[in-house]
Protein backbone atom coordinates (compact mmCIF):
# COMPACT_ATOMS: atom_id res chain seq x y z
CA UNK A 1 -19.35 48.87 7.35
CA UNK A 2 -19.45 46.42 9.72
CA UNK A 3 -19.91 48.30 13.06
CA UNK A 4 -23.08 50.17 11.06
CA UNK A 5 -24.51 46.18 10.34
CA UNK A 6 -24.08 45.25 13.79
CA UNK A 7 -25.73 48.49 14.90
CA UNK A 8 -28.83 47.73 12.63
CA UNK A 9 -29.14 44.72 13.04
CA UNK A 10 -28.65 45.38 17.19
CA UNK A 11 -31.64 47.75 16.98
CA UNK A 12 -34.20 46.21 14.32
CA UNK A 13 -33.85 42.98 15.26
CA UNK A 14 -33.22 42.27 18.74
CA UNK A 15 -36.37 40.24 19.61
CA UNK A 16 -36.16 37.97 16.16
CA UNK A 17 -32.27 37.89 16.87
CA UNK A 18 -32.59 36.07 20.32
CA UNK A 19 -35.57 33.84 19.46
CA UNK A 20 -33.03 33.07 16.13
CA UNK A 21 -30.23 32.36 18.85
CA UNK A 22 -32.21 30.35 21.56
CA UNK A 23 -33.66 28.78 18.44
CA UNK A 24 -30.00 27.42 17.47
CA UNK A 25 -29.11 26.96 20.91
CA UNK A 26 -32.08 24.52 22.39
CA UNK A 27 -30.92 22.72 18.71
CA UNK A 28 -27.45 22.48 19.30
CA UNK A 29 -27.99 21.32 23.33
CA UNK A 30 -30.56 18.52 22.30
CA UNK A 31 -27.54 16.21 21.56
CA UNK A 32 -26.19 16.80 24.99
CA UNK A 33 -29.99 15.53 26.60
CA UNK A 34 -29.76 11.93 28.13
CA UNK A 35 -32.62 9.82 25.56
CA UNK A 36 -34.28 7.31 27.86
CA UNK A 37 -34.33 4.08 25.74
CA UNK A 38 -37.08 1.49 25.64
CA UNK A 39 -35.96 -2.61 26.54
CA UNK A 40 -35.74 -3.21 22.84
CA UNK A 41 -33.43 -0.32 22.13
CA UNK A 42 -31.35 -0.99 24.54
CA UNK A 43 -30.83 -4.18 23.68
CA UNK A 44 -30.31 -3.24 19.74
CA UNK A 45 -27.57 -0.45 21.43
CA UNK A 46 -25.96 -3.01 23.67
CA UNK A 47 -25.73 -5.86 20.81
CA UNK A 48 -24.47 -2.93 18.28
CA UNK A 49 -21.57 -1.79 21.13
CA UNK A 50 -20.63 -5.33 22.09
CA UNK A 51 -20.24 -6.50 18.15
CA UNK A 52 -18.13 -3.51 17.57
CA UNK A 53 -15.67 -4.16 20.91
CA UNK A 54 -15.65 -8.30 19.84
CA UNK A 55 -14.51 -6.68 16.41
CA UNK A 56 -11.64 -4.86 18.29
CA UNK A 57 -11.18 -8.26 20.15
CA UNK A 58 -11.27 -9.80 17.00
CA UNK A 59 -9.23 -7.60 14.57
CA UNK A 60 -5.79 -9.19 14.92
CA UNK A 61 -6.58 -12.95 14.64
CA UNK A 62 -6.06 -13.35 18.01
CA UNK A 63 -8.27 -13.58 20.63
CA UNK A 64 -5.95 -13.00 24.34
CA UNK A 65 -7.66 -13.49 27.66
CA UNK A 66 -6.50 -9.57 28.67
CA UNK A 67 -8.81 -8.39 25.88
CA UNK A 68 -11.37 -10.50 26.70
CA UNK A 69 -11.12 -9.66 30.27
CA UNK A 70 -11.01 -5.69 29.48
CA UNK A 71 -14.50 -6.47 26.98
CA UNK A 72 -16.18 -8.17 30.22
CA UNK A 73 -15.53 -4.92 32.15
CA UNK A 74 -16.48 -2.69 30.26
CA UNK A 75 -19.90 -4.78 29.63
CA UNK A 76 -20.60 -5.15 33.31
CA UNK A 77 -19.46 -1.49 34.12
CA UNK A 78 -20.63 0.75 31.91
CA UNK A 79 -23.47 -0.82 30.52
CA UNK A 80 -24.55 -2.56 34.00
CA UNK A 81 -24.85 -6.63 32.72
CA UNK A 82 -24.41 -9.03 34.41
CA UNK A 83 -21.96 -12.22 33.76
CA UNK A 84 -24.20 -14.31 32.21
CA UNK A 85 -26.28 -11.22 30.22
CA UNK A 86 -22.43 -10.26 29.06
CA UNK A 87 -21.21 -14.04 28.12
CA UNK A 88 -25.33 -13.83 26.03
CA UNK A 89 -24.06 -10.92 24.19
CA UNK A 90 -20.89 -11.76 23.29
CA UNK A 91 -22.54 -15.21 22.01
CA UNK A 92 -25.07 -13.83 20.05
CA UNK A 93 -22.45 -10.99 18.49
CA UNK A 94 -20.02 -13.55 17.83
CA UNK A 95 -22.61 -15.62 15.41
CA UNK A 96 -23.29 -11.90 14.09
CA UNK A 97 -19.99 -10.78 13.11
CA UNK A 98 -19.14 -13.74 11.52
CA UNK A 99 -21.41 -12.71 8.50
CA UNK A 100 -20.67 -8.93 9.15
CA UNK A 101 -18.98 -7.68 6.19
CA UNK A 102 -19.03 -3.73 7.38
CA UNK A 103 -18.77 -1.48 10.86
CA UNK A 104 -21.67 0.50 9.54
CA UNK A 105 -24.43 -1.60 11.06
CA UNK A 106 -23.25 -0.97 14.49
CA UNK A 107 -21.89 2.04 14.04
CA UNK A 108 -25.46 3.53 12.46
CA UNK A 109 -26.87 1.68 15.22
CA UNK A 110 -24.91 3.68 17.99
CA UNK A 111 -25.30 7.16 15.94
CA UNK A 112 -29.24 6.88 16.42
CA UNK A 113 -28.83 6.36 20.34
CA UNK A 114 -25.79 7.83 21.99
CA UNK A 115 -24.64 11.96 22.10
CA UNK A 116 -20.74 12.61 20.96
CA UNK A 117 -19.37 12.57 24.80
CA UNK A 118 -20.38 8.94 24.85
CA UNK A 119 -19.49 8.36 21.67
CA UNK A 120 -15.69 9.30 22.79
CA UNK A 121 -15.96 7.38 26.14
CA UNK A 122 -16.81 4.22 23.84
CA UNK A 123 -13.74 5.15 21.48
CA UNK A 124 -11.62 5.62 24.80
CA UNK A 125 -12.62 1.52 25.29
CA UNK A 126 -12.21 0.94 22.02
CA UNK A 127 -8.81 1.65 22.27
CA UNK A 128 -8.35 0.31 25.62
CA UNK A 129 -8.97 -3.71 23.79
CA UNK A 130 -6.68 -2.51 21.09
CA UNK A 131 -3.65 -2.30 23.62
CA UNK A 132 -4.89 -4.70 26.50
CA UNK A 133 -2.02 -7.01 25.06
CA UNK A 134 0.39 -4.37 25.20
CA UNK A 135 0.80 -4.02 21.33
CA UNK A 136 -1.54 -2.77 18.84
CA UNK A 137 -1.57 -4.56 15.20
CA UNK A 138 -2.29 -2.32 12.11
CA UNK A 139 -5.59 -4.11 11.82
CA UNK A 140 -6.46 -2.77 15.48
CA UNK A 141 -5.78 0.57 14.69
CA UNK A 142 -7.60 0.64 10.99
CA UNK A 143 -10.54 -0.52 12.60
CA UNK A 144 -10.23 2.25 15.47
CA UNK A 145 -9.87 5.18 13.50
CA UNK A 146 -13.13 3.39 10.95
CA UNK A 147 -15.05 2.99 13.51
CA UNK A 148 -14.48 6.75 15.00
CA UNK A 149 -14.73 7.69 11.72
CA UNK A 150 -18.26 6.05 11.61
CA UNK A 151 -19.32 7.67 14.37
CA UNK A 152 -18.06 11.23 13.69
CA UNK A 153 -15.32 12.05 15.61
CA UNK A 154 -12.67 13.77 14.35
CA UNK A 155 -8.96 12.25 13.88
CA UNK A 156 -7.51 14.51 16.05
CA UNK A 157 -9.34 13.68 18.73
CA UNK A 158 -9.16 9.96 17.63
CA UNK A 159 -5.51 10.34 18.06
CA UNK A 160 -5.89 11.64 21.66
CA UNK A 161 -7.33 8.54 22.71
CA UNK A 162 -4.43 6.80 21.21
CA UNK A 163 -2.29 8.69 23.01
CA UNK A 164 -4.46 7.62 26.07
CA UNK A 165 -4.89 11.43 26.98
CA UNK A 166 -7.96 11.61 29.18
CA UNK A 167 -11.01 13.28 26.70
CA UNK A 168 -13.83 12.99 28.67
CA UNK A 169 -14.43 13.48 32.49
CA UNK A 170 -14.44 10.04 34.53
């Protein structure tokens, strides 16, 4: 029964098939398309990622200079500040997240604006502040696997980056 579908549908259908298929595909490739952001959206990205790493920072009580140190990396590096534009940030999230009562501001925040490869890479810091002090409280981790919950990625691959497997390509 099947082979005759497939052999119908093959001949009556071809054309309406592939436009069907290129249809799904340009759908399912849009997420992979770099989205050129505007000043202000940057900015509302940037102060949504840097509230979510001071929460990492944060989540144990204790604030170390290692996990500071690893947040002011990651700040100039991947999103290109510079040291006073990073210190600004972490100012002005620190006065945020200290009436914050939920992840799901930032995280709905970085849903609108980044694709799920740099969704992971941002995870992969994530976790790098959890363990910058060589330990990782339970607080740490319940935020981690929130957040990536938050942001859709799935536990298994949430538990990758815990086990500091390389996910994405450097």
């Amino acid at each position: 029964m099947g082979i005759v579908y497939y052999q119908y549908f093959n001949h009556t259908g071809n054309n309406s098939c592939m436009n069907l298929f290129n249809s799904i595909k340009s759908i399912l490739q849009i997420e992979q398309k770099k989205i050129v952001l505007n000043a202000d959206e940057t900015k509302e990205l940037n102060q949504a990622i840097v509230e979510l790493m001071l929460e990492m920072v944060k989540a144990d009580f204790v604030e170390l200079y290692a996990e500071k140190q690893v947040l002011s990396a990651y700040l100039s590096q991947s999103l290109n500040l510079t040291t006073d534009k990073a210190n600004q940030y972490i100012e002005e999230a620190e006065d945020r997240i200290n009436f914050s009562i939920s992840l799901e501001s930032q995280t709905n925040v970085i849903n609108n604006y980044l694709n799920k490869i740099q969704k992971i890479k941002l995870m992969e810091q994530l976790w790098e502040l959890a363990i910058a002090d060589n330990q990782v409280h339970l607080l740490e981790e319940n935020l981690f696997y929130k957040a990536g919950d938050l942001l859709g990625i799935k536990k298994s691959m949430l538990e990758k980056i815990c086990q500091n497997e390389t996910i994405t390509k450097q």
